[in-house]
Protein backbone atom coordinates (compact mmCIF):
# COMPACT_ATOMS: atom_id res chain seq x y z
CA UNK A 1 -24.23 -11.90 -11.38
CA UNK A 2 -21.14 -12.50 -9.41
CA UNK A 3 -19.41 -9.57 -7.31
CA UNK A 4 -16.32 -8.26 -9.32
CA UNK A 5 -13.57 -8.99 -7.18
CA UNK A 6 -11.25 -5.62 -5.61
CA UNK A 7 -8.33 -5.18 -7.76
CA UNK A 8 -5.32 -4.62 -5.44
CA UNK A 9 -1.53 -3.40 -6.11
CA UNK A 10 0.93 -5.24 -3.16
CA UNK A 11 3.40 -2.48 -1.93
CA UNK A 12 6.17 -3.74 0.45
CA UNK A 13 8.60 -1.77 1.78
CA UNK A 14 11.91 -1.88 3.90
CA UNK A 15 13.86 1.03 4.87
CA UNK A 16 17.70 0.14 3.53
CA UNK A 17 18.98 -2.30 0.83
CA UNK A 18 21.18 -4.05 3.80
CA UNK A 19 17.92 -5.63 4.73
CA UNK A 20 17.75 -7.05 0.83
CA UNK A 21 18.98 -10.07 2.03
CA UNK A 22 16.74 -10.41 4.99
CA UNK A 23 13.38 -12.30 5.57
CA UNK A 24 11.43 -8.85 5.70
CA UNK A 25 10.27 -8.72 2.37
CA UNK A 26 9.49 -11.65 1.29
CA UNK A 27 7.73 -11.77 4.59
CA UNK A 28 5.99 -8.57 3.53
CA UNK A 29 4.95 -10.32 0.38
CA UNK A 30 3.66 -13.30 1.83
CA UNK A 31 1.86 -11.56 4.41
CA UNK A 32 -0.11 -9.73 1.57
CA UNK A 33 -0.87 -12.73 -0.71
CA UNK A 34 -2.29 -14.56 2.65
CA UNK A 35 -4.69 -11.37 3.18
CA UNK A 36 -5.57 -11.11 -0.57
CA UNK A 37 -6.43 -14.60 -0.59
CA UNK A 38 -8.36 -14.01 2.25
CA UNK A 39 -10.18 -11.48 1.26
CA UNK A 40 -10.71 -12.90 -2.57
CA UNK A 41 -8.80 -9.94 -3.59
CA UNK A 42 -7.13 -9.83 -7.17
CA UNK A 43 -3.51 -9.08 -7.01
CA UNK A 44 -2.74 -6.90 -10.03
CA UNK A 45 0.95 -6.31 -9.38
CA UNK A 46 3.29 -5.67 -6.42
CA UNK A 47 6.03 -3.36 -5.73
CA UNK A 48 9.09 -3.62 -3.68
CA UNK A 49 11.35 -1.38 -2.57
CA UNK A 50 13.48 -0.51 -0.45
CA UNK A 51 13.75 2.91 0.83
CA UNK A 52 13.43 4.92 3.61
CA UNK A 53 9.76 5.87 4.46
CA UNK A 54 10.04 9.59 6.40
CA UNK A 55 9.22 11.28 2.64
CA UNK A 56 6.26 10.66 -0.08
CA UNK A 57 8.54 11.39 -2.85
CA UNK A 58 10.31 7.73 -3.42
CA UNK A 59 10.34 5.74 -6.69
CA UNK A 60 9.08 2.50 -5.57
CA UNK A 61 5.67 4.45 -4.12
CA UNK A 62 5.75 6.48 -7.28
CA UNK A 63 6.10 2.78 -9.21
CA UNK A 64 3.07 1.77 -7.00
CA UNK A 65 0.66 4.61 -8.01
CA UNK A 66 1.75 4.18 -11.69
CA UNK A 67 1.15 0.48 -11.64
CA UNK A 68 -2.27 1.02 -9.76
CA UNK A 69 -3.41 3.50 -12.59
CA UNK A 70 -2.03 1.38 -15.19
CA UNK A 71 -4.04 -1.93 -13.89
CA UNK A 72 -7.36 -0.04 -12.99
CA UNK A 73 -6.40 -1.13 -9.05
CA UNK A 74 -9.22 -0.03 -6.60
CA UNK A 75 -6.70 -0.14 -3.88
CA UNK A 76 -2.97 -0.49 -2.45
CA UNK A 77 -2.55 -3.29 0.19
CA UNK A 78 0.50 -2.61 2.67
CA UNK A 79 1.09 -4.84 5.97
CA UNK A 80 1.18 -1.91 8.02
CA UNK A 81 0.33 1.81 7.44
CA UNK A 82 4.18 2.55 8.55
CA UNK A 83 5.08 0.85 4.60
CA UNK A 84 3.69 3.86 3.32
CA UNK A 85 5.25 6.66 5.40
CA UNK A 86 6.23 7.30 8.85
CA UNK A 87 4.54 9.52 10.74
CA UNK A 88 1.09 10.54 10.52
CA UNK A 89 1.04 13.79 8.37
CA UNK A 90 3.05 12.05 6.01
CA UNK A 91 0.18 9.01 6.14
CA UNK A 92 -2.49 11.78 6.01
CA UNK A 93 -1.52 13.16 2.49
CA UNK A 94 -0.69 9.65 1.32
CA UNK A 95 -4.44 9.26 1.97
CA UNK A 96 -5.39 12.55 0.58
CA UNK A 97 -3.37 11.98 -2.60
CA UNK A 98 -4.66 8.48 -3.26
CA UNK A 99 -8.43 9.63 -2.71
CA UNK A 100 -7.73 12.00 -5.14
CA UNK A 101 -6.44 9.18 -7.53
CA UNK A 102 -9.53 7.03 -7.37
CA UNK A 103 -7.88 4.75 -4.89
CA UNK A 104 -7.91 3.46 -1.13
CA UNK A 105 -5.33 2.43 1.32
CA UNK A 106 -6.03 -0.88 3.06
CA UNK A 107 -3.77 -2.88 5.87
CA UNK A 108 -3.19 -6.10 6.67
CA UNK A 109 -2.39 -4.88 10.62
CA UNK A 110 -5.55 -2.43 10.34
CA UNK A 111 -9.44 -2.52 10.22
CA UNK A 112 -11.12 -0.84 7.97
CA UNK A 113 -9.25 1.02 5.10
CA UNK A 114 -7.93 4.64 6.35
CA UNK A 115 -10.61 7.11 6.16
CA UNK A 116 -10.51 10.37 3.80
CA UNK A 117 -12.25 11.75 6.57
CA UNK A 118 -9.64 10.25 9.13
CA UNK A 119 -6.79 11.70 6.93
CA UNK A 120 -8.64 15.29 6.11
CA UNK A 121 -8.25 15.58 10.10
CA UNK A 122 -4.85 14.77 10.46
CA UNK A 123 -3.90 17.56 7.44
């Protein structure tokens, strides 16, 4: 029997829509589908946004959770933990929050995933 591969949601992030016409997202993107590939990860779906990441309450991270429950993802895949909030009490109960949801936070810039544990210290 062959390992089930990880199912993975892409989230890419940039802070303001004047960088919509930039090369950082699709940079963001690219950088993700190299590491899935990689890693013989299954991309599920990706979400892009374009917001500012010093709060958890945004609707392109909303969009990711509901995408990750909706595909059965295992985890989200980010380029850098900084996608998913800045500052690390903010990263903490990202962690927390997707524990709770059945899920893990892996990225590209860091090995391995962040820790419950890890983010159960920072809170």
């Amino acid at each position: 029997m062959g390992k089930t591969k990880m199912r993975v949601v892409l989230y890419c992030r940039v802070a303001s829509t004047e960088q919509i016409d930039s090369f950082a997202m699709k940079a963001q993107s690219a950088c993700l589908r190299e590491q899935a590939g990689r890693k013989n990860l299954n991309i599920v779906g990706e979400v892009q946004s374009y917001e500012i990441g010093t709060a958890l309450d945004r609707p392109g991270w909303h969009r990711a959770l509901r995408l990750a429950a909706q595909t059965g993802a295992d985890t989200i895949l980010v380029k850098d933990y900084c996608r998913v909030a800045r500052g690390s009490l903010l990263l903490a109960q990202a962690a927390a929050d997707l524990e709770q949801r059945g899920l893990q936070l892996i990225s590209c810039a860091a090995e391995p995933p962040l820790s419950p544990s890890i983010s159960r210290f920072i809170l």
